[in-house]
Protein backbone atom coordinates (compact mmCIF):
# COMPACT_ATOMS: atom_id res chain seq x y z
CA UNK A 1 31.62 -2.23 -75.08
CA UNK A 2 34.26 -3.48 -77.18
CA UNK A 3 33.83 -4.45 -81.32
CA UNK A 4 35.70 -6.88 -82.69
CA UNK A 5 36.21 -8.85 -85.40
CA UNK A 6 37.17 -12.25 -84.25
CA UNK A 7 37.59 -15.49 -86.67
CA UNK A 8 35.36 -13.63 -89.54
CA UNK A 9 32.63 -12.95 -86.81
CA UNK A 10 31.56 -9.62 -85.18
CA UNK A 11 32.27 -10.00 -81.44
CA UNK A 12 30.53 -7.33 -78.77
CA UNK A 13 31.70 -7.72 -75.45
CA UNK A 14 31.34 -5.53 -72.71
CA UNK A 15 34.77 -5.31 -70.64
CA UNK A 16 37.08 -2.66 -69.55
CA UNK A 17 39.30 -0.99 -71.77
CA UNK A 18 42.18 -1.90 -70.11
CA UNK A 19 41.51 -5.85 -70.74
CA UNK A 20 43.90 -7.58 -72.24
CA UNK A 21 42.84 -9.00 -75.35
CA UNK A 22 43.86 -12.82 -74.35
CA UNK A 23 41.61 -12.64 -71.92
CA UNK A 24 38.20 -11.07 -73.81
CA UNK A 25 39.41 -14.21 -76.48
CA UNK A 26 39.07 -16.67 -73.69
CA UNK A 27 36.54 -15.34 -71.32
CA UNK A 28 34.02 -13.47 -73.33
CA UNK A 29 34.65 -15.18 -76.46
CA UNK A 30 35.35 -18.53 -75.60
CA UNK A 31 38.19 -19.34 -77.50
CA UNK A 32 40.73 -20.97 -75.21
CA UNK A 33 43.12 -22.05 -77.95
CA UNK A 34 45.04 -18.96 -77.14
CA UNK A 35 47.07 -19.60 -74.01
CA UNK A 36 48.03 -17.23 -71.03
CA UNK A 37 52.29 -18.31 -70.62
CA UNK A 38 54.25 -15.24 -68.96
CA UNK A 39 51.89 -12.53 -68.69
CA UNK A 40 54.38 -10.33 -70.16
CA UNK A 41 54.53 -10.50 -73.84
CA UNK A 42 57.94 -12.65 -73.24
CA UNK A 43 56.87 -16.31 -74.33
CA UNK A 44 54.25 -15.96 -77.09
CA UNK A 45 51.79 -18.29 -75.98
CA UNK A 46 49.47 -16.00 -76.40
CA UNK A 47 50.08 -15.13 -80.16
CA UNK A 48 47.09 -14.42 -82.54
CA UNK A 49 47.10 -12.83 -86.19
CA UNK A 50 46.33 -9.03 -85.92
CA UNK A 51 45.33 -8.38 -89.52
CA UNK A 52 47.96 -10.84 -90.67
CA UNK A 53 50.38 -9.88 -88.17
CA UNK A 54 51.21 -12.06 -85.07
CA UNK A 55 50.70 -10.31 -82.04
CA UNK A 56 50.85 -11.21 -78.29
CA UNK A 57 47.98 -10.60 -76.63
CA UNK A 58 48.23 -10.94 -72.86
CA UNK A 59 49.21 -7.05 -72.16
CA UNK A 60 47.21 -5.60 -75.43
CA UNK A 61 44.70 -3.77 -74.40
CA UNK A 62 41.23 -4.70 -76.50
CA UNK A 63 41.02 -0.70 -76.40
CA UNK A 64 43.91 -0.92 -79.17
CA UNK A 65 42.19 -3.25 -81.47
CA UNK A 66 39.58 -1.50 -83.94
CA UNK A 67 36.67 -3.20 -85.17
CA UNK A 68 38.28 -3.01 -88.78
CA UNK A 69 41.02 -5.31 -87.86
CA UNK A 70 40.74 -9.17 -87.93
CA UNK A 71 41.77 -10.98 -85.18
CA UNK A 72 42.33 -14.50 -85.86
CA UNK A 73 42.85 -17.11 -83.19
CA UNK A 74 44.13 -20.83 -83.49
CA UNK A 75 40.44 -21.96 -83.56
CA UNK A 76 40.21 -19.58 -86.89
CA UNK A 77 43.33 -20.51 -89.02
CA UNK A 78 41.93 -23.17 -90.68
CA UNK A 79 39.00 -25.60 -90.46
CA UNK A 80 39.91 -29.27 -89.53
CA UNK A 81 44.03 -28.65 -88.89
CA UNK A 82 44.18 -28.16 -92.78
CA UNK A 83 46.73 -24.78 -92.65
CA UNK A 84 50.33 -26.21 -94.24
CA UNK A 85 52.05 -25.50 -90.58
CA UNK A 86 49.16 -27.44 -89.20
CA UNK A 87 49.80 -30.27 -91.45
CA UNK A 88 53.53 -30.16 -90.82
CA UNK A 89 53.22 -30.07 -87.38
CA UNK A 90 51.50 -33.23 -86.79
CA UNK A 91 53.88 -34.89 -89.81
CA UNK A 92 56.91 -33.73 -87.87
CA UNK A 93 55.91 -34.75 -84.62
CA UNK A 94 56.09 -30.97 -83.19
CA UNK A 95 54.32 -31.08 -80.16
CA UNK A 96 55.94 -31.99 -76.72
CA UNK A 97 53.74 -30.94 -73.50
CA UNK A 98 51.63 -28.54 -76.52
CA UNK A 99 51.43 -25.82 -73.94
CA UNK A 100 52.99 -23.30 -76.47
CA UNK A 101 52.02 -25.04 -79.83
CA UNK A 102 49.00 -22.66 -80.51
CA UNK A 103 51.09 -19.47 -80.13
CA UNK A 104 54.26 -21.16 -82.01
CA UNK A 105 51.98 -22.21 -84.84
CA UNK A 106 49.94 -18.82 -84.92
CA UNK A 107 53.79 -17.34 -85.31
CA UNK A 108 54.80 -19.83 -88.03
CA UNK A 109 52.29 -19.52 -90.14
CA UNK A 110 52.64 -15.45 -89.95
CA UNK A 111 56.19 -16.06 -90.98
CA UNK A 112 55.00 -18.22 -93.50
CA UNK A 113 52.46 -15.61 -95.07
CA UNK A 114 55.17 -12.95 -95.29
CA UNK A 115 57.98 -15.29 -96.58
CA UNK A 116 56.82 -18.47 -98.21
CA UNK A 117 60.17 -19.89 -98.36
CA UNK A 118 61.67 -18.71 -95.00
CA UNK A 119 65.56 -19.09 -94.25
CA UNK A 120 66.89 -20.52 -91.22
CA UNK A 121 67.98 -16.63 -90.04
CA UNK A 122 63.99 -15.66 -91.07
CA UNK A 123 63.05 -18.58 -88.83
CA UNK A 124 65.40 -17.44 -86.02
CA UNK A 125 64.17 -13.97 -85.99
CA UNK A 126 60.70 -14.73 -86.44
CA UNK A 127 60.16 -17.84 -83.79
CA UNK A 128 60.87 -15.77 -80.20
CA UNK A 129 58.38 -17.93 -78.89
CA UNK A 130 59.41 -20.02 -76.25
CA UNK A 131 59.05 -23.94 -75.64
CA UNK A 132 59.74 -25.19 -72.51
CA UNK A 133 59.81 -28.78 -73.78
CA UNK A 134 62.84 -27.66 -76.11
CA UNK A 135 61.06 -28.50 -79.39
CA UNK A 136 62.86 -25.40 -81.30
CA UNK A 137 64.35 -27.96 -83.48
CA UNK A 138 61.71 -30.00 -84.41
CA UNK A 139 59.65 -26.16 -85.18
CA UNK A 140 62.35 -25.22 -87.86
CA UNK A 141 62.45 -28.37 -89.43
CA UNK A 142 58.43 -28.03 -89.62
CA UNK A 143 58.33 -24.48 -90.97
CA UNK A 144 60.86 -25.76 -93.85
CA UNK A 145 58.37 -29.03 -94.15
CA UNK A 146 55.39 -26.68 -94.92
CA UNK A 147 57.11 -24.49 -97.14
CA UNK A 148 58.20 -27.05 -99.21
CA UNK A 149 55.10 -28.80 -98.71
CA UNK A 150 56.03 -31.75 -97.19
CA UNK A 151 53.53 -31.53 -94.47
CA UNK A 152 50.91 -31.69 -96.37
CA UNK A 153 52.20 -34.66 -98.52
CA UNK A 154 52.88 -36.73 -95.10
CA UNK A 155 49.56 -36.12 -93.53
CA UNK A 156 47.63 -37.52 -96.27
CA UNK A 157 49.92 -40.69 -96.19
């Protein structure tokens, strides 16, 4: 039996150690948001907040996660699409195919907790996540949009 702490709720679910935590998120939990891309912790599809931290999830065991830490999912960032990189995504027009958008946003708005005003070098380092559609651009210019809150302003227009 694993304890977690998932979107502010206590989660038990009984699985093997060894399960990845994507898949406890999506098959126990039922919180699909988080997407299975590579398998390999290569594409970040699969990125979640880890007590603030974004983490891949499709080869973390749920073993490694304590029942102390939050786990926060796409579904738990924000009610209603209301998170700034939320807002600047849909004002930017981010979103190609949207296969990766849950695991780039998840990553965005980590980078945005730990630098509010991120450089395009902070952005670089911080976005590994990869987009198949080639949307890299429009990301960066979205992550600059929040921070400056420009997002926001455009999504209430």
């Amino acid at each position: 039996m694993a304890k977690l702490n998932v979107n502010g709720k206590a989660v038990d679910v009984a699985v093997e150690p060894n399960t990845p935590l994507l898949w406890v998120l999506r098959e126990q939990v039922g919180l699909t948001g988080t997407k299975f891309g590579c398998g390999m912790a290569q594409c970040g599809a699969c990125t979640v907040h880890i007590d603030g931290v974004a983490t891949r999830t499709c080869v973390l065991p749920v073993s490694a996660v304590k029942p102390t830490q939050k786990v926060v999912t796409i579904e738990g960032l924000s009610k209603n699409s209301s998170h700034p990189i939320q807002k600047a995504w849909i004002a930017m027009d981010v979103p190609q195919c949207g296969y990766c958008q849950s695991g780039m946003i998840m990553a965005a708005s980590a980078l945005l907790a730990k630098k509010p005003k991120p450089t395009d070098k902070d952005i670089d380092d911080a976005m590994t996540n990869i987009c198949r559609c080639g949307t890299h651009q429009q990301v960066r210019n979205a992550i600059h949009a929040a921070a400056a809150g420009v997002g926001a302003a455009k999504a209430k227009a």
